[in-house]
Each structure stands twice: as C-alpha cells, then as structure tokens.
Protein backbone atom coordinates (compact mmCIF):
# COMPACT_ATOMS: atom_id res chain seq x y z
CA UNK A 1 88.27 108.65 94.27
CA UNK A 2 90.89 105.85 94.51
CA UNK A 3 94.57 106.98 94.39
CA UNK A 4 96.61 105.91 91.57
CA UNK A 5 99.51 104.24 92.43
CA UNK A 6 102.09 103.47 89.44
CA UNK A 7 104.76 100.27 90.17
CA UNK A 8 108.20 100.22 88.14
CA UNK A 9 110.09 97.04 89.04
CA UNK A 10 112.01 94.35 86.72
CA UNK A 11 111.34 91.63 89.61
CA UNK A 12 108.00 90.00 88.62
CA UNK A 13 107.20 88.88 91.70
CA UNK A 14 107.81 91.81 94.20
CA UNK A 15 105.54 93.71 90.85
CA UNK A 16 102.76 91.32 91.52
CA UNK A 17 102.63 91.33 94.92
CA UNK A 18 103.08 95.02 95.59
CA UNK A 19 99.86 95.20 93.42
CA UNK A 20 97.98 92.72 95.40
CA UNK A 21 99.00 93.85 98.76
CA UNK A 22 97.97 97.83 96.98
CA UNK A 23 94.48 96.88 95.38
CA UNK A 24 93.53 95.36 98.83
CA UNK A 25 93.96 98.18 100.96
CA UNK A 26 92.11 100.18 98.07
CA UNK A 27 94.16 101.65 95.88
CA UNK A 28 94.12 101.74 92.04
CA UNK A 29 97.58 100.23 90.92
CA UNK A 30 99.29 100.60 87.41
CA UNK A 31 102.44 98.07 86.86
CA UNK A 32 105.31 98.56 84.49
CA UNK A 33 108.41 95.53 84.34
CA UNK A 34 110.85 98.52 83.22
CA UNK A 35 111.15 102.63 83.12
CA UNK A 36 110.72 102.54 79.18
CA UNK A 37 107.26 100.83 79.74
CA UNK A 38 106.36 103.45 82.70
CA UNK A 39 107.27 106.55 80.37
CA UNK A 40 104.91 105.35 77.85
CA UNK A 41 102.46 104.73 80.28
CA UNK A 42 102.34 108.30 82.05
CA UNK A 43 102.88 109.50 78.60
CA UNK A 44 99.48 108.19 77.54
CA UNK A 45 97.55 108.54 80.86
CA UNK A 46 96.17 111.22 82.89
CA UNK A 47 99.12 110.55 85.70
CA UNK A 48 99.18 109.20 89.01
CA UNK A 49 99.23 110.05 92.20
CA UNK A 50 102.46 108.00 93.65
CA UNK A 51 105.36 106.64 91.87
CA UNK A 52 107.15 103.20 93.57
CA UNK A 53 110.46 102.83 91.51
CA UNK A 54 112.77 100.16 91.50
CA UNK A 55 116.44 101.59 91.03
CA UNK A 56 118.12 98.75 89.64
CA UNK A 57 116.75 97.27 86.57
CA UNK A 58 118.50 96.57 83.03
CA UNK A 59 118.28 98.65 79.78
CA UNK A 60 117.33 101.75 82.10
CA UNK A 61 117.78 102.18 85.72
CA UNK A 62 116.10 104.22 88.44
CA UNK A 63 117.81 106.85 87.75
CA UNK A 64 117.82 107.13 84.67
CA UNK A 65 113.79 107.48 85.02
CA UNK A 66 114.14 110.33 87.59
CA UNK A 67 116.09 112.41 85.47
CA UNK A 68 113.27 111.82 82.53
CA UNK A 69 110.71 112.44 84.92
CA UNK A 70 112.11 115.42 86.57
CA UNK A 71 112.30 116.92 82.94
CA UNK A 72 108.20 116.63 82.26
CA UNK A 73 106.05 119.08 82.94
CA UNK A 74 103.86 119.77 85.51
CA UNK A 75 101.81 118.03 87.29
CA UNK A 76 103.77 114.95 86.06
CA UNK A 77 107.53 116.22 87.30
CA UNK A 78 105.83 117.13 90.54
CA UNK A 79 104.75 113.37 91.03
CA UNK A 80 106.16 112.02 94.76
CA UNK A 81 108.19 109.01 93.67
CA UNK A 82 109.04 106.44 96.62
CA UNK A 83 112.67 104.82 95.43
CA UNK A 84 112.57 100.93 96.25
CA UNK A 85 115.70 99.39 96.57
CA UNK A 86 118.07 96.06 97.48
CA UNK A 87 120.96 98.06 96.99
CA UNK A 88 123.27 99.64 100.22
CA UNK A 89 123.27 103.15 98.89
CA UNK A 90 126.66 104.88 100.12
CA UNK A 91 126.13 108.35 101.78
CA UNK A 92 126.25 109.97 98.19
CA UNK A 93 123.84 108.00 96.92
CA UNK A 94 121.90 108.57 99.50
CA UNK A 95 122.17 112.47 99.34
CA UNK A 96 121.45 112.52 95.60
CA UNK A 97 118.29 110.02 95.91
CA UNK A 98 117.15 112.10 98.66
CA UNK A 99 117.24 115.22 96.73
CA UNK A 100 115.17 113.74 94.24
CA UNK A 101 112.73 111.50 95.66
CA UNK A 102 109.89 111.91 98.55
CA UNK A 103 110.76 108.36 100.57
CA UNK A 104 113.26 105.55 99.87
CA UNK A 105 112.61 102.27 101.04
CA UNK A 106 115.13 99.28 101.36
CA UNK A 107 113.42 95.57 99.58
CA UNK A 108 113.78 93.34 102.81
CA UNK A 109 111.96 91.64 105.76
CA UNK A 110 109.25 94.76 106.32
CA UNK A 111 109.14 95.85 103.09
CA UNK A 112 104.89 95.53 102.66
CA UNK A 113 104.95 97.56 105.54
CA UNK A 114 107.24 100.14 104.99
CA UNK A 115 105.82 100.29 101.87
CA UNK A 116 102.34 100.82 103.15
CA UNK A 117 103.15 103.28 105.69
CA UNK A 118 105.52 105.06 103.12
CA UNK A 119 102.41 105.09 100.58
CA UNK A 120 100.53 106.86 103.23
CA UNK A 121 102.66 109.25 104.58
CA UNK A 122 103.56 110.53 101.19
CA UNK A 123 99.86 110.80 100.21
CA UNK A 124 99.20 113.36 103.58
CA UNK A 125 101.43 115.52 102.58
C-alpha cells in the first residue's frame, strides 16, 4: 500500500512540485494551500502517514497547526510532521520545533532532496 503523504504550503508552486516530485517516486500525495484546508482534510479522511508543513503562511501559521494537531487524538496527534521552512529559526525556535516535529527542513538549493531523504527516514522509523 502507497504511503500517504499530506502537503501544507501557501506557495503554489513549491505545493505542486513537491507533489510531482512525491507521486513519482510512488507515493500517494494530498495538498492543502493553508492549515485551515489541511484540518478539514484529516478531519474528513482516514489520516496519513507523513505530514510536510510549511511554517509561514497567512491566516494560520505552522504553528498554529501543530498545536491543533498535537491536541487530536490518536493515531492523528501521533502523525510525524516534517516542518518546511525559508525562515532562519533562532536557537529557540529551533528547540521548540524540535520538540514538536520528527525532521525540519530548510526551502533552498537541495530541498527535493532533503525532502526525499527526510520522507524516508521518517517513514523507517
């Protein structure tokens, strides 16, 4: 069975071609252009097995979506989420967003990549 992976980004274009680069190497992808779409979505569906989240979007960030998510119940709290970011997170940040999420990846020059080989090593576990 194909592992779900569910996208949450505002930037159109990294959405769509995360979900490209995803479907090829043969996983099932679910896309969401904010965190108020992606709540409704895992509140509807059976869940998924890997959550990519963007941290800065408008009307709700990243954040803002891990604390929702943390407060679901299980299976769905227990969901690995891999944070994808442009933003330099200070050491605090860093700390926090560690605490709370499985991988965090920097948007950049490797970023299919490291998201690929983040994807993967998350899904081992």
């Amino acid at each position: 069975m194909k592992k779900k992976i569910l996208i949450i980004d505002d930037d159109h274009s990294l959405l769509r071609l995360s979900q490209m680069i995803l479907t090829k190497k043969g996983y099932e992808t679910a896309i969401a252009a904010s965190s108020l779409e992606a709540k409704r979505m895992l509140e509807e569906e059976d869940g998924v097995d890997v959550i990519i989240l963007d941290l800065m979007m408008p009307t709700e960030s990243g954040e803002a979506f891990l604390i929702w998510l943390e407060s679901q119940p299980s299976p769905l709290s227990q969901t690995p989420v891999i944070l994808n970011t442009a933003k330099t997170l200070s050491l605090d940040e860093l700390d926090k967003f560690s605490q709370r999420c499985d991988r965090i990846i920097a948007k950049g020059i490797n970023f299919t990549e490291t998201l690929l080989s983040e994807i993967e090593s998350v899904l081992e576990k």
